[in-house]
Protein backbone atom coordinates (compact mmCIF):
# COMPACT_ATOMS: atom_id res chain seq x y z
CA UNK A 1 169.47 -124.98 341.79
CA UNK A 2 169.48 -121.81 339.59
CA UNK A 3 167.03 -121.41 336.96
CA UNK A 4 167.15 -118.54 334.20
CA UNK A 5 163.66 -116.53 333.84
CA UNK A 6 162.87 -114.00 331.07
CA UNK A 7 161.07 -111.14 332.00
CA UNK A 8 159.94 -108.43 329.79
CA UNK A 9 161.12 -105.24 330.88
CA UNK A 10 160.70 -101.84 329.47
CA UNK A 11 163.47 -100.05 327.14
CA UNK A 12 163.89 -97.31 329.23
CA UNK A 13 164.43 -99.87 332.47
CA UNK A 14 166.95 -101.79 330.54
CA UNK A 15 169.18 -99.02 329.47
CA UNK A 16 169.16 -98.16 333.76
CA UNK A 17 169.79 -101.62 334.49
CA UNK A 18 172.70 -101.87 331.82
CA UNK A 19 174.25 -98.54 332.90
CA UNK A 20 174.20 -99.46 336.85
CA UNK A 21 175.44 -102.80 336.03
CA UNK A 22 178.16 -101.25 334.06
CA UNK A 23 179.60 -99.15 336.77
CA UNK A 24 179.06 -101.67 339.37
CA UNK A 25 181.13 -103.98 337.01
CA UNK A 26 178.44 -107.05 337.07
CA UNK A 27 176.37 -108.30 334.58
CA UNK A 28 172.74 -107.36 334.41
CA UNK A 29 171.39 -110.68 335.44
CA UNK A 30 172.99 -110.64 338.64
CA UNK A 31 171.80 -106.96 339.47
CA UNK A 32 168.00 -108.18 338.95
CA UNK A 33 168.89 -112.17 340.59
CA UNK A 34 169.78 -110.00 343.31
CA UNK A 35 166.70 -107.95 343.03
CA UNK A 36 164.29 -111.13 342.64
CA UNK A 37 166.01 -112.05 345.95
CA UNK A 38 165.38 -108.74 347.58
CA UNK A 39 161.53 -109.26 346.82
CA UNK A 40 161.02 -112.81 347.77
CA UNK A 41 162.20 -112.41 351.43
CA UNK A 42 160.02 -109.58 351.98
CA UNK A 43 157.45 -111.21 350.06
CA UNK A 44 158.20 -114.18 352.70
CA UNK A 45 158.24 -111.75 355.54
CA UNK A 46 154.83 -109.83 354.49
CA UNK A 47 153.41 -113.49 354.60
CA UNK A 48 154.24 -114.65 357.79
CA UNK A 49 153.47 -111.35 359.46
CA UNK A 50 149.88 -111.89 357.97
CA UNK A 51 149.86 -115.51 359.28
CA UNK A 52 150.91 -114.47 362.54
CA UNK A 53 148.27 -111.62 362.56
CA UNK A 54 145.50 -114.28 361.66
CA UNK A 55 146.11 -116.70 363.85
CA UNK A 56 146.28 -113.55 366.70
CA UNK A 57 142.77 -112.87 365.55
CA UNK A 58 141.61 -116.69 365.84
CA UNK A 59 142.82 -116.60 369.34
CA UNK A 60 141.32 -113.12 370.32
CA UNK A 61 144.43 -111.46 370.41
CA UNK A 62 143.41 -108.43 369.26
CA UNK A 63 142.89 -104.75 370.65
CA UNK A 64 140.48 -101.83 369.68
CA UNK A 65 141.14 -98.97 367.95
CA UNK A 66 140.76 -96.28 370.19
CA UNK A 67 143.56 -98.30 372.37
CA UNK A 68 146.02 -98.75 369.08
CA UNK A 69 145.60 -94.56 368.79
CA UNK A 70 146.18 -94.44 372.17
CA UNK A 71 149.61 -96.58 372.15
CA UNK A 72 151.03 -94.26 369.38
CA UNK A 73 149.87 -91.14 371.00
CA UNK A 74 152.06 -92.13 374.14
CA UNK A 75 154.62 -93.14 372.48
CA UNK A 76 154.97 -90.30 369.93
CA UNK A 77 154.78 -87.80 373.39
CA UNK A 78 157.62 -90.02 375.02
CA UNK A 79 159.65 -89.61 371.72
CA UNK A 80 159.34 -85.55 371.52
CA UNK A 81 160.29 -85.77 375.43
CA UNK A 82 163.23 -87.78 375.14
CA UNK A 83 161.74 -90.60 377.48
C-alpha cells in the first residue's frame, strides 16, 4: 500500500531535488520515496542493533573499557602490519 506524504521542504532543497530528478529522468517523488526508504531501513537497523545491545547488557554481556581500547589497539597494529 502506497500512501502520498507532504513534507515541507526548503526552496533551495527543492530546486536540487528538481534538477537531480531532471537528469536522472524521474520524477521528484520517486527520488525522495526512494530516500524515505533509504532512512527507514537504517532507522530499522539502528533499532535492532540497540535491542540487541540491551538485551547483551541484561545478560552481562558486556566488556570494560580498557579491554574495548585494547581490541582496537591490536587490531589497528595488525592492520598497519598487514596481518
Amino acid at each position: 500500500m502506497t500512501v502520498h506524504i507532504s513534507v515541507p521542504v526548503e526552496d533551495t532543497d527543492r530546486i536540487d531535488l528538481e534538477a537531480w530528478a531532471q537528469t536522472r529522468g524521474v520524477p521528484v517523488g520517486l527520488m525522495v520515496a526512494e530516500a524515505v526508504a533509504v532512512y527507514v531501513q537504517d532507522q530499522r537497523e539502528i533499532i535492532a542493533a540497540v535491542a540487541e545491545a540491551r538485551a547483551d547488557i541484561a545478560a552481562g554481556r558486556v566488556s570494560s573499557h580498557e579491554d574495548v581500547v585494547a581490541e582496537f589497539q591490536a587490531r589497528r597494529a595488525a592492520a598497519q602490519t598487514g596481518l
